[in-house]
C-alpha atoms as a PDB file:
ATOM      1  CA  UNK A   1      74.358  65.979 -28.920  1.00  0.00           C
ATOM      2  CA  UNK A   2      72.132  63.271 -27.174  1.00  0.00           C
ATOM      3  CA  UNK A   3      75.522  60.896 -27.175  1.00  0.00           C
ATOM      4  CA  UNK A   4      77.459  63.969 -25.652  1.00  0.00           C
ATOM      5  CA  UNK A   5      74.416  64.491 -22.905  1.00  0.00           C
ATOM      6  CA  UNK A   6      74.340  60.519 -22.136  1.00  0.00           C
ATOM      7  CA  UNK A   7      78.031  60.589 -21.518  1.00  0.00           C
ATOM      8  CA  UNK A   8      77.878  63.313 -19.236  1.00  0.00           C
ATOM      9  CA  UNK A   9      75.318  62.128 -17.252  1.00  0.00           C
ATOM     10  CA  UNK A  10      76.718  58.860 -17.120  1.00  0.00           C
ATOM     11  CA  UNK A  11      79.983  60.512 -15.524  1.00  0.00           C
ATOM     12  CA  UNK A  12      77.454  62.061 -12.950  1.00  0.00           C
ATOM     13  CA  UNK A  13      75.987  59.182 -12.244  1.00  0.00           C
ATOM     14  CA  UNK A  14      79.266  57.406 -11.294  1.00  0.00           C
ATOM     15  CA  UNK A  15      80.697  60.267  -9.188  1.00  0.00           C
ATOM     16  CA  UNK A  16      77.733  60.488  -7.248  1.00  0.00           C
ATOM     17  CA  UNK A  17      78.155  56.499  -6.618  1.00  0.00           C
ATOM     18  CA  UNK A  18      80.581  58.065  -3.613  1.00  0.00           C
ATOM     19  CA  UNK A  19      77.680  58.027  -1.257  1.00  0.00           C
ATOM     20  CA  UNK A  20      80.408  57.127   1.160  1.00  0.00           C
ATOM     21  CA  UNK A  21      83.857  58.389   1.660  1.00  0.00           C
ATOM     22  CA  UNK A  22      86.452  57.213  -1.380  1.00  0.00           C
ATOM     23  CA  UNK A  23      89.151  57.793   0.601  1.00  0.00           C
ATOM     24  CA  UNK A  24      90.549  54.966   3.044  1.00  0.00           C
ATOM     25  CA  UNK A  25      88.695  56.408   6.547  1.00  0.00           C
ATOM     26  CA  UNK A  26      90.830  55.745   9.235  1.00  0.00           C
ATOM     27  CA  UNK A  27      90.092  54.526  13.192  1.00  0.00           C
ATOM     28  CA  UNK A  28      86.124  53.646  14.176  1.00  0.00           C
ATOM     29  CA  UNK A  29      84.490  55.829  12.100  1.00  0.00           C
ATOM     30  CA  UNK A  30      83.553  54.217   8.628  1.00  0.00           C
ATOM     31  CA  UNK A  31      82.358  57.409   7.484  1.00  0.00           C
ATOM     32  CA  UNK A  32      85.031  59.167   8.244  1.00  0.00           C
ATOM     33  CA  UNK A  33      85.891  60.988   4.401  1.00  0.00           C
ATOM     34  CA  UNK A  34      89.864  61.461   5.335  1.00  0.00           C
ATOM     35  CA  UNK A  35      92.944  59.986   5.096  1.00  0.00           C
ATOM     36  CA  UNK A  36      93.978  61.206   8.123  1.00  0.00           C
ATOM     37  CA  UNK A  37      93.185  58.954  11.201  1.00  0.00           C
ATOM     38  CA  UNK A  38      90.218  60.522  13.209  1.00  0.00           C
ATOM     39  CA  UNK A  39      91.427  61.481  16.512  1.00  0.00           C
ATOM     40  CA  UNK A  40      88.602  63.635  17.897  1.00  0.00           C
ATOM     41  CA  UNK A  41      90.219  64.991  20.750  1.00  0.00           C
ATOM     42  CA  UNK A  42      94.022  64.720  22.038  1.00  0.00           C
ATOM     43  CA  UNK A  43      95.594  64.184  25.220  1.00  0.00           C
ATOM     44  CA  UNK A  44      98.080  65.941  26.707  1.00  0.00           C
ATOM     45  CA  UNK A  45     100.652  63.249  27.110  1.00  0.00           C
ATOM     46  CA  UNK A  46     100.843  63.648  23.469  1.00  0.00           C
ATOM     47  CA  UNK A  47     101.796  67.035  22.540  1.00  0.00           C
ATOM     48  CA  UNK A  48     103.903  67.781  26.422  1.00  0.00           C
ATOM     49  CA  UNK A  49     106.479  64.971  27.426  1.00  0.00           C
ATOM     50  CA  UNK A  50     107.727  67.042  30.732  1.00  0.00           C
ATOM     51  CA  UNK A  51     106.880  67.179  34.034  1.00  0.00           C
ATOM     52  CA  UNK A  52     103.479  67.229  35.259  1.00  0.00           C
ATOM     53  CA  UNK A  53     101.696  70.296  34.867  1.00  0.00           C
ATOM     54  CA  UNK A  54     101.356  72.112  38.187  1.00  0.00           C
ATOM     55  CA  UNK A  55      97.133  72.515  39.001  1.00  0.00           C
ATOM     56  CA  UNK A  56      97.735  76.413  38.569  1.00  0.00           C
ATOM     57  CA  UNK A  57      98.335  75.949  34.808  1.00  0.00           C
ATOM     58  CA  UNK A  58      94.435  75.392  34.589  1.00  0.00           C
ATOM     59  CA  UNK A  59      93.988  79.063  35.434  1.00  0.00           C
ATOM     60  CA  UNK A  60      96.252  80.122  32.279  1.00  0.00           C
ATOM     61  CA  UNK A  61      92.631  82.087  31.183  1.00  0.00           C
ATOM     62  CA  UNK A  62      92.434  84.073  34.003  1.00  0.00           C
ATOM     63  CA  UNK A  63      95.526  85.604  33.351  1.00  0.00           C
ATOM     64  CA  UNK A  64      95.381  88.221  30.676  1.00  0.00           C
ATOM     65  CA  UNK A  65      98.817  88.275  29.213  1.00  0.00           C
ATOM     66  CA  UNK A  66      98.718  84.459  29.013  1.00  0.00           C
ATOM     67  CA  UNK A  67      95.135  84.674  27.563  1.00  0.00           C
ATOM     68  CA  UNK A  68      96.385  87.272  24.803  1.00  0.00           C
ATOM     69  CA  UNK A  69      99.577  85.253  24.033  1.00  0.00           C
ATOM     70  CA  UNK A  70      97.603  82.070  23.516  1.00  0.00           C
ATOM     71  CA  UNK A  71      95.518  83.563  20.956  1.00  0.00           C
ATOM     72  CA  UNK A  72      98.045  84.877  19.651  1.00  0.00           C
ATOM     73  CA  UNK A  73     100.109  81.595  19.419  1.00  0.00           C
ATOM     74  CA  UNK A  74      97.030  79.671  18.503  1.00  0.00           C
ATOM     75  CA  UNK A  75      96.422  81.759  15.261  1.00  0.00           C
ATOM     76  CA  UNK A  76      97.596  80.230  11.746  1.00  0.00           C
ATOM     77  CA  UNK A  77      97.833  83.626  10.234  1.00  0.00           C
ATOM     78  CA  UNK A  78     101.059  84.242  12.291  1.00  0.00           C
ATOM     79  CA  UNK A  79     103.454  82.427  11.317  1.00  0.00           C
ATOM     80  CA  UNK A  80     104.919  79.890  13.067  1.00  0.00           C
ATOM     81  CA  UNK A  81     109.178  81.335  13.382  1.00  0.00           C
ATOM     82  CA  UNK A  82     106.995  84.240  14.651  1.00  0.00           C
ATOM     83  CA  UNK A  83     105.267  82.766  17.332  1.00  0.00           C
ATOM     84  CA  UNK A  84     108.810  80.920  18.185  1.00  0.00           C
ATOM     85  CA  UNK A  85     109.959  84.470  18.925  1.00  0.00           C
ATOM     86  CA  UNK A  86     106.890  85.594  20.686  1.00  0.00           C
ATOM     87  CA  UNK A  87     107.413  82.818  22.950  1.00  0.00           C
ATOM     88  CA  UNK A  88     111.312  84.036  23.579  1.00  0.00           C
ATOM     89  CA  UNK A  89     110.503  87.336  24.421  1.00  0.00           C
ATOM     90  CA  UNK A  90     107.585  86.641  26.783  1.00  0.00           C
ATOM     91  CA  UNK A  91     109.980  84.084  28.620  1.00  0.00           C
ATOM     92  CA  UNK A  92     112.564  86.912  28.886  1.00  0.00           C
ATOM     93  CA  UNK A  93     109.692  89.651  30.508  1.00  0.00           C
ATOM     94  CA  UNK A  94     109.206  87.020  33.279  1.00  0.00           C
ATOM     95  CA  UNK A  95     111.187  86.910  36.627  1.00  0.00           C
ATOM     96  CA  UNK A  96     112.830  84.019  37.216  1.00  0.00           C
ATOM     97  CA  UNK A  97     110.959  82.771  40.010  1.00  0.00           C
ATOM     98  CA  UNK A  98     107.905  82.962  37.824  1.00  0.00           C
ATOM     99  CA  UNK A  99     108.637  81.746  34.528  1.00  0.00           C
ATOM    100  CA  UNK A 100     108.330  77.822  35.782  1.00  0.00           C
ATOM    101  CA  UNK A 101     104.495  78.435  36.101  1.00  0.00           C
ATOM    102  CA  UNK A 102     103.399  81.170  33.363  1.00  0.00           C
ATOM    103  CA  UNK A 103     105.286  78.743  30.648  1.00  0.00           C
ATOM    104  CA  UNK A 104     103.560  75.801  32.759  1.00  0.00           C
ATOM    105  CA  UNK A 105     100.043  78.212  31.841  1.00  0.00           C
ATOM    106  CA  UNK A 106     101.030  78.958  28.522  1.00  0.00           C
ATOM    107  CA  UNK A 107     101.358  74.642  27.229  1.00  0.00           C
ATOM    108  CA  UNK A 108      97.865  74.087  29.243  1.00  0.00           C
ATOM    109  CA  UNK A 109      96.426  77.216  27.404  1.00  0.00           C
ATOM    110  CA  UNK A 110      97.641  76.342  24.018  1.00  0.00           C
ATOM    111  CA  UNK A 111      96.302  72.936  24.470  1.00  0.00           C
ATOM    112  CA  UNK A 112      93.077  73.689  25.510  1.00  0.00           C
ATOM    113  CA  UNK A 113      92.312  76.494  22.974  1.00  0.00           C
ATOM    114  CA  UNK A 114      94.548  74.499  19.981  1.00  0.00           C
ATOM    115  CA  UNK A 115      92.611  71.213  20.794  1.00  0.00           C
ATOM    116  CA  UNK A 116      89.250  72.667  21.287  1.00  0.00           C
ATOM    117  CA  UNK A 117      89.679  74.235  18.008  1.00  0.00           C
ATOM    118  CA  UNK A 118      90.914  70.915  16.476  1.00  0.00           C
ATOM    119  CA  UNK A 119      87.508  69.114  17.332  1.00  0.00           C
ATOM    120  CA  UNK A 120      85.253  71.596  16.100  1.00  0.00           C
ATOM    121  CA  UNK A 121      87.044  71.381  12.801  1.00  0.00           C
ATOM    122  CA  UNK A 122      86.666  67.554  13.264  1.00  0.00           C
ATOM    123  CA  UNK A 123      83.124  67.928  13.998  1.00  0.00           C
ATOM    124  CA  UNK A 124      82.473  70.259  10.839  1.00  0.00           C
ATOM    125  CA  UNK A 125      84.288  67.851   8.394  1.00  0.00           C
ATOM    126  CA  UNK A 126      81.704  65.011   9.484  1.00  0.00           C
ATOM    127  CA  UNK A 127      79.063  67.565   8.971  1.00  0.00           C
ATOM    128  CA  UNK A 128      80.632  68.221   5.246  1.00  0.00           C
ATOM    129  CA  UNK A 129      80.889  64.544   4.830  1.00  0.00           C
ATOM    130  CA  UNK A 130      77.332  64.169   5.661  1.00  0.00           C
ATOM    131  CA  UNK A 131      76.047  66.586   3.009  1.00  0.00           C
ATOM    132  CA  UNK A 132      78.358  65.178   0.704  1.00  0.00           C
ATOM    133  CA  UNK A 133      76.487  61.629   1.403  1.00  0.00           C
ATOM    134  CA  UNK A 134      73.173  63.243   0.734  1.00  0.00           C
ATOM    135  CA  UNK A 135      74.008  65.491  -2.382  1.00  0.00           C
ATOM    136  CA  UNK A 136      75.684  61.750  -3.942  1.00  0.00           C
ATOM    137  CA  UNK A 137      71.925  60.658  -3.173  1.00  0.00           C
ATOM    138  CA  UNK A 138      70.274  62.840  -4.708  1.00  0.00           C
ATOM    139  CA  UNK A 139      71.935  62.896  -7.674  1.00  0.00           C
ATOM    140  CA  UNK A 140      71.610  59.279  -8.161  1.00  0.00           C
ATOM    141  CA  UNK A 141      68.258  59.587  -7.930  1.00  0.00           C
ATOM    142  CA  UNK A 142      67.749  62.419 -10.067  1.00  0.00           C
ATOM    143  CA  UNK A 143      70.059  60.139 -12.379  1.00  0.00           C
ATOM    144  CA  UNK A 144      67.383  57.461 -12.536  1.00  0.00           C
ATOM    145  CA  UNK A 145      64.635  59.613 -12.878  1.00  0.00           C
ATOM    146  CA  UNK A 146      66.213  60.997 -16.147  1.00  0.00           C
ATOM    147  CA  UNK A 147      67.146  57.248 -17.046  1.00  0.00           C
ATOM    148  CA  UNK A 148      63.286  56.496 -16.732  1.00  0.00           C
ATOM    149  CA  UNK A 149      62.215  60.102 -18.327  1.00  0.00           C
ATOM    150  CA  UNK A 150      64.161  59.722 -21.522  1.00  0.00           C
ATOM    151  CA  UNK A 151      63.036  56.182 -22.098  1.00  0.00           C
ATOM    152  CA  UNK A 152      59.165  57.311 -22.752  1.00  0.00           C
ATOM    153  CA  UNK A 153      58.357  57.698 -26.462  1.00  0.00           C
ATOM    154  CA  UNK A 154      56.252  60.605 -25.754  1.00  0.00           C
ATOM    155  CA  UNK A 155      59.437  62.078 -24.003  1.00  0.00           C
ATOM    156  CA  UNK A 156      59.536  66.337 -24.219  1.00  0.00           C
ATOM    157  CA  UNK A 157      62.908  66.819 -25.388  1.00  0.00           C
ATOM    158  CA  UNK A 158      63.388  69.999 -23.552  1.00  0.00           C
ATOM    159  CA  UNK A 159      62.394  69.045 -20.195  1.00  0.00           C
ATOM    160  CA  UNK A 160      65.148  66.166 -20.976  1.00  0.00           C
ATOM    161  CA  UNK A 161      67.838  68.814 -21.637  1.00  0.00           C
ATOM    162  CA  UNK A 162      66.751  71.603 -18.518  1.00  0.00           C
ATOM    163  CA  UNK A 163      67.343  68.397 -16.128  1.00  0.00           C
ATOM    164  CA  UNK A 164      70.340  66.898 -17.713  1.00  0.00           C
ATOM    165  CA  UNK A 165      71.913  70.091 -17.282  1.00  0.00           C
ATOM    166  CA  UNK A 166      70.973  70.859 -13.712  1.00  0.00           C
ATOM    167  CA  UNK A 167      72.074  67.553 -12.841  1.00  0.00           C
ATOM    168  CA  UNK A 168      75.224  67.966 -14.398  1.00  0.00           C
ATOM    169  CA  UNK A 169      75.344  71.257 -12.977  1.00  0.00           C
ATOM    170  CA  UNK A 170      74.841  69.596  -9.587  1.00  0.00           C
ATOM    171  CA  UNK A 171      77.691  67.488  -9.904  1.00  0.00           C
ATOM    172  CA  UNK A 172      80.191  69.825 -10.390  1.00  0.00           C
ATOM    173  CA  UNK A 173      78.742  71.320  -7.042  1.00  0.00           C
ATOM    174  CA  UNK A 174      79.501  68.194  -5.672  1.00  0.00           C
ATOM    175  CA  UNK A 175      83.060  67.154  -7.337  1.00  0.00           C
ATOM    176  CA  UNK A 176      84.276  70.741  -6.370  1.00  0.00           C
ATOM    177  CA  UNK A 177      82.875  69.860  -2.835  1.00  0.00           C
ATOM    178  CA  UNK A 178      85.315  66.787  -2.644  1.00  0.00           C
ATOM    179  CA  UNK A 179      88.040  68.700  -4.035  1.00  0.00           C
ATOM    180  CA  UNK A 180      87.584  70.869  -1.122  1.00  0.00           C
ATOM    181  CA  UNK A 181      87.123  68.637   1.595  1.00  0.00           C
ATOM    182  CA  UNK A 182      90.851  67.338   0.814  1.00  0.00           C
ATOM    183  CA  UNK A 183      92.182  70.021   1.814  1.00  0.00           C
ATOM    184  CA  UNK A 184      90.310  70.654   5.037  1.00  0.00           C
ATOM    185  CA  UNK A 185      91.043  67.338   6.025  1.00  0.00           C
ATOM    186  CA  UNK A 186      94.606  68.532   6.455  1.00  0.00           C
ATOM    187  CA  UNK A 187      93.472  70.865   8.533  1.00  0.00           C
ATOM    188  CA  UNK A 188      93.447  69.277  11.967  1.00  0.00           C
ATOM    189  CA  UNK A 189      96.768  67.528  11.130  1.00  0.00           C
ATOM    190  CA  UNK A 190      98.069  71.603  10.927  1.00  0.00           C
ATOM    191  CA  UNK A 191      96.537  72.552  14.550  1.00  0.00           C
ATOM    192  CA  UNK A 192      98.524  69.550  15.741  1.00  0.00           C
ATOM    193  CA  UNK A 193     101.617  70.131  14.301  1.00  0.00           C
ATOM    194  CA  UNK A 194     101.301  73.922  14.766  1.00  0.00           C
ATOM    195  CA  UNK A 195     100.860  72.823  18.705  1.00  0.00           C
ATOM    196  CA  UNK A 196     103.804  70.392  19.454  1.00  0.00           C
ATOM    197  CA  UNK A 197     105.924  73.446  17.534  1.00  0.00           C
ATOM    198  CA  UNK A 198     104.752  75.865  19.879  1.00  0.00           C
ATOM    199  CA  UNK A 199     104.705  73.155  22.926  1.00  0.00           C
ATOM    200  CA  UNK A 200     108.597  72.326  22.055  1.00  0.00           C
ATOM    201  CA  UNK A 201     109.275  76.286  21.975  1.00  0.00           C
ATOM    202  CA  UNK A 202     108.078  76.387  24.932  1.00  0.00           C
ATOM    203  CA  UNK A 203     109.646  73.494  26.644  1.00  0.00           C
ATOM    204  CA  UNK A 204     113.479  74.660  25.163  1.00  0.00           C
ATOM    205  CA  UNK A 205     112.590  78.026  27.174  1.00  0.00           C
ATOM    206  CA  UNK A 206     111.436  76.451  30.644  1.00  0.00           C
ATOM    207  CA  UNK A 207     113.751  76.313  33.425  1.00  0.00           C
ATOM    208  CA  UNK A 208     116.143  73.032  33.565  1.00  0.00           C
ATOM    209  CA  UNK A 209     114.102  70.720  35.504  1.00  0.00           C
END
């Protein structure tokens, strides 16, 4: 059993070596845990490839059916062919001599509320990565305390056990916590892609220019 508890610890001790991110961080941010290259914010220029916005489009919130639409757009639940089509219809409700601007509202909307939304979800994955860091610490030091414990002669055997099973307890805790961030990583990747999908919908229903 004391083999089998060593081992297991051992495998503790080397996950929680991650202290920083395992995964190749991208851009100017060493501890940035994802693949994905960290972009904190993005610029227009990269999602709309048209004409310049007219200044009005900054108003989009102060329109309500523009404001509703955009949340409605913006949200993953719906899915995506179904925001296409939500997009159609509004374009066909709007007089001719109007639709140039409320689409114009409707790519600035998107983009602000879809990018916004992208950097807080940036900003919370370097707060996860962060925790990460310091759970990887503390287990490594718990590690070495339970290296140093076991090595007295005088040693109680059940205190031994109750820690090597919290820490090992721990580190699941932590390995599912990697696990996990994986898959939010891909999250801002989605907002973007979600965006230039809705932004090209939306350009294919403008006027010609």
């Amino acid at each position: 059993m004391l083999w089998f508890m060593r081992a297991l610890i051992a495998a503790a001790l080397g996950f929680a070596a991650l202290s920083r991110p395992v995964f190749a961080a991208q851009g100017d941010d060493p501890d940035w845990p994802c693949i994905q290259r960290k972009v904190p914010e993005l610029s227009i220029g990269q999602i709309w490839t048209g004409p310049e916005l007219p200044p009005q489009a900054a108003d989009w919130s102060k329109d309500e059916a523009v404001s509703e639409l955009v949340d409605d757009l913006a949200a993953r639940r719906l899915p995506l062919p179904e925001a296409q089509e939500k997009i159609k219809a509004y374009r066909d409700t709007l007089p001719t001599d109007q639709r140039t601007l409320h689409i114009a509202m409707l790519i600035q909307g998107l983009f602000d509320k879809m990018n916004g939304e992208r950097s807080h979800v940036i900003s919370g994955i370097a707060r996860y990565a962060q925790r990460q860091r310091d759970l990887a610490a503390s287990l490594r030091r718990e590690g070495s305390a339970l290296d140093a414990m076991r090595a007295k002669p005088d040693v109680d055997q059940n205190q031994v056990t109750l820690r090597s099973e919290r820490l090992m307890f721990q580190t699941r805790i932590f390995q599912e916590r990697v696990q996990s961030l994986t898959y939010v990583c891909e999250v801002p990747t989605l907002i973007e892609q979600r965006l230039y999908a809705l932004v090209k919908t939306l350009a294919e229903a403008s006027p010609a220019q």
